[in-house]
C-alpha atoms as a PDB file:
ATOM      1  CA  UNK A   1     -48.872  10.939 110.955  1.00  0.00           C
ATOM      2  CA  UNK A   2     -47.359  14.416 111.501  1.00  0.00           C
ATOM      3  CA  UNK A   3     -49.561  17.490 111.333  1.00  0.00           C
ATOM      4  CA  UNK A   4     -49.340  21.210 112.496  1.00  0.00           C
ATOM      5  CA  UNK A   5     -50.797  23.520 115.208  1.00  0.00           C
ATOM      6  CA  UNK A   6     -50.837  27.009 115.778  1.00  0.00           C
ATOM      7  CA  UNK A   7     -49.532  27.579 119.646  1.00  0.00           C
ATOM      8  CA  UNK A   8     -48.448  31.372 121.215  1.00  0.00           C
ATOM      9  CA  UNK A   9     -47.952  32.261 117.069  1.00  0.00           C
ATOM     10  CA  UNK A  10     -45.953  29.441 116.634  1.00  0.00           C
ATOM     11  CA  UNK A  11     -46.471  26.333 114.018  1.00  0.00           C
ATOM     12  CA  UNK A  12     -45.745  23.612 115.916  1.00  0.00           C
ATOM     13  CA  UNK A  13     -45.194  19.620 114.236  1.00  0.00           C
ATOM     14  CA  UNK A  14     -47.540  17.352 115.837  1.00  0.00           C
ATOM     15  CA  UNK A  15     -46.583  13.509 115.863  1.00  0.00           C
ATOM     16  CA  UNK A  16     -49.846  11.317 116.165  1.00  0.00           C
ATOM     17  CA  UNK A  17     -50.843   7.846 115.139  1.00  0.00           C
ATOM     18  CA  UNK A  18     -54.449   7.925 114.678  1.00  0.00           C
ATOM     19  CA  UNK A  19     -55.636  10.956 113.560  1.00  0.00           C
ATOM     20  CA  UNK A  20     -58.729  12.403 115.724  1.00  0.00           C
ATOM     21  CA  UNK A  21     -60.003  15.951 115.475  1.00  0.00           C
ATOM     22  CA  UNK A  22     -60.782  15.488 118.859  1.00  0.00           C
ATOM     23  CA  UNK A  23     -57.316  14.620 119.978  1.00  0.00           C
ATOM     24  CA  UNK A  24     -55.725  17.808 118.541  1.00  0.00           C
ATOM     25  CA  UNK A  25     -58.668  20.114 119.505  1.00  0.00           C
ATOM     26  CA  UNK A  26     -58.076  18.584 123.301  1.00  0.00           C
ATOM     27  CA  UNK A  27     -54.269  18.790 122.817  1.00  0.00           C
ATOM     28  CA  UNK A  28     -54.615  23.155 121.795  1.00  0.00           C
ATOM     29  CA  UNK A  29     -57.174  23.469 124.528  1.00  0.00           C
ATOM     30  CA  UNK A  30     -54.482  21.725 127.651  1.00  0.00           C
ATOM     31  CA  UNK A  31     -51.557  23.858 126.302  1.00  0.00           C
ATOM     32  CA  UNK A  32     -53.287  27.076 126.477  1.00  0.00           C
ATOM     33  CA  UNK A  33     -55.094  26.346 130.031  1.00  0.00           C
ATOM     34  CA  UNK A  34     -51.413  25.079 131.022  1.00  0.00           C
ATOM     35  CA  UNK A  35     -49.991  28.291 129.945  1.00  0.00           C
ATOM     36  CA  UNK A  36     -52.312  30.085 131.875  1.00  0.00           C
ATOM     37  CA  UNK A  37     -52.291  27.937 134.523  1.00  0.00           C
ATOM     38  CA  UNK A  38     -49.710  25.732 134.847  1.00  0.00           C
ATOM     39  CA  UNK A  39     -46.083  25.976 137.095  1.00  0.00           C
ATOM     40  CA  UNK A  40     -42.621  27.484 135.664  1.00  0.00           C
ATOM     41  CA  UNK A  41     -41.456  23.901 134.692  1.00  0.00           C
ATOM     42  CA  UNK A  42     -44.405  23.599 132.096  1.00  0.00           C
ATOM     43  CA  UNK A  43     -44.428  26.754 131.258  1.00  0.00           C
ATOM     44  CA  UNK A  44     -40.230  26.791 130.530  1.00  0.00           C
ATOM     45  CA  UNK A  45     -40.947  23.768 128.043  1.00  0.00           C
ATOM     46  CA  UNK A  46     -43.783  25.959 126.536  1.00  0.00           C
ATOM     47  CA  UNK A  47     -41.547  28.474 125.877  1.00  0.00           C
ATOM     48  CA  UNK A  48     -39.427  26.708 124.056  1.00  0.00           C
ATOM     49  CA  UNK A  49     -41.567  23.970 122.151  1.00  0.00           C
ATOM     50  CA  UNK A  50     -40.972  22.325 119.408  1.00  0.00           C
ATOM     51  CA  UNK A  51     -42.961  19.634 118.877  1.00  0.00           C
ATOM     52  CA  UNK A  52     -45.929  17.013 120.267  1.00  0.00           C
ATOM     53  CA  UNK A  53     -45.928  13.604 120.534  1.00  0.00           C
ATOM     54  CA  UNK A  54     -49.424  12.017 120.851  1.00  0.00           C
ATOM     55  CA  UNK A  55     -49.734   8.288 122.051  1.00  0.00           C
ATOM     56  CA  UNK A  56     -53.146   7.672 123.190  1.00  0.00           C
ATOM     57  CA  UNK A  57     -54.153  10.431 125.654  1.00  0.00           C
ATOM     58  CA  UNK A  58     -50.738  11.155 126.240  1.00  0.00           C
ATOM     59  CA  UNK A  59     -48.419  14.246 124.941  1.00  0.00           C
ATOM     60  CA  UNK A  60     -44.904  14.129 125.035  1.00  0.00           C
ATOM     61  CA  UNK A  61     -43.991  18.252 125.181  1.00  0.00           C
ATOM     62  CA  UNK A  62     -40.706  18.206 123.107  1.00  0.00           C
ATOM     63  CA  UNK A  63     -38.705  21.188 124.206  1.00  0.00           C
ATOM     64  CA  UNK A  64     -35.260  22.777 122.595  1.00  0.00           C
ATOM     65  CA  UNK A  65     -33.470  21.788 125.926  1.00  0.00           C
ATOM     66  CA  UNK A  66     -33.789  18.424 126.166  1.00  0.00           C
ATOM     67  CA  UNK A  67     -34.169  18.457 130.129  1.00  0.00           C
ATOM     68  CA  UNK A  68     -37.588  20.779 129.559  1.00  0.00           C
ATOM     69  CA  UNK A  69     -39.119  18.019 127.684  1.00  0.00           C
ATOM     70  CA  UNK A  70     -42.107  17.123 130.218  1.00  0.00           C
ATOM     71  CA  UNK A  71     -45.183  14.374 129.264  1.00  0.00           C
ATOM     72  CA  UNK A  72     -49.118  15.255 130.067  1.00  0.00           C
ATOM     73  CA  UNK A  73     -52.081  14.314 130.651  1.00  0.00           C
ATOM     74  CA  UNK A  74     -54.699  15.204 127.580  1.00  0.00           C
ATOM     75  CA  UNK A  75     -57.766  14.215 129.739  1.00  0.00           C
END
């Protein structure tokens, strides 16, 4: 199922298979903490996102450069 969130002003496409209010509200609440907190690596693929893949409590960051693309931890 693809669906859309609203990150730094952004739509971004999100790829999940079970949809879960939860998921996605967990998912908008890691990326903002991570672009407070988070290194320069996650913070270069957050710059240039373009779309999340969700398998289980997983998220696959998809970034324009391929080598930015990083997977976290939703929980």
């Amino acid at each position: 199922m693809r669906t859309m969130i609203l990150f730094q002003n952004k739509p971004i496409p999100v790829y999940i298979t079970e949809s879960n209010k939860k998921t996605l509200d967990k998912l908008a609440l890691t990326l903002n903490r991570k672009w407070e907190t988070g290194k320069n690596a996650l913070k270069n693929c957050l710059r240039s996102l373009i779309s999340v893949e969700i398998v289980g409590s997983e998220a696959t960051l998809h970034a324009i450069n391929e080598k930015d693309t990083l997977t976290i931890s939703l929980y």
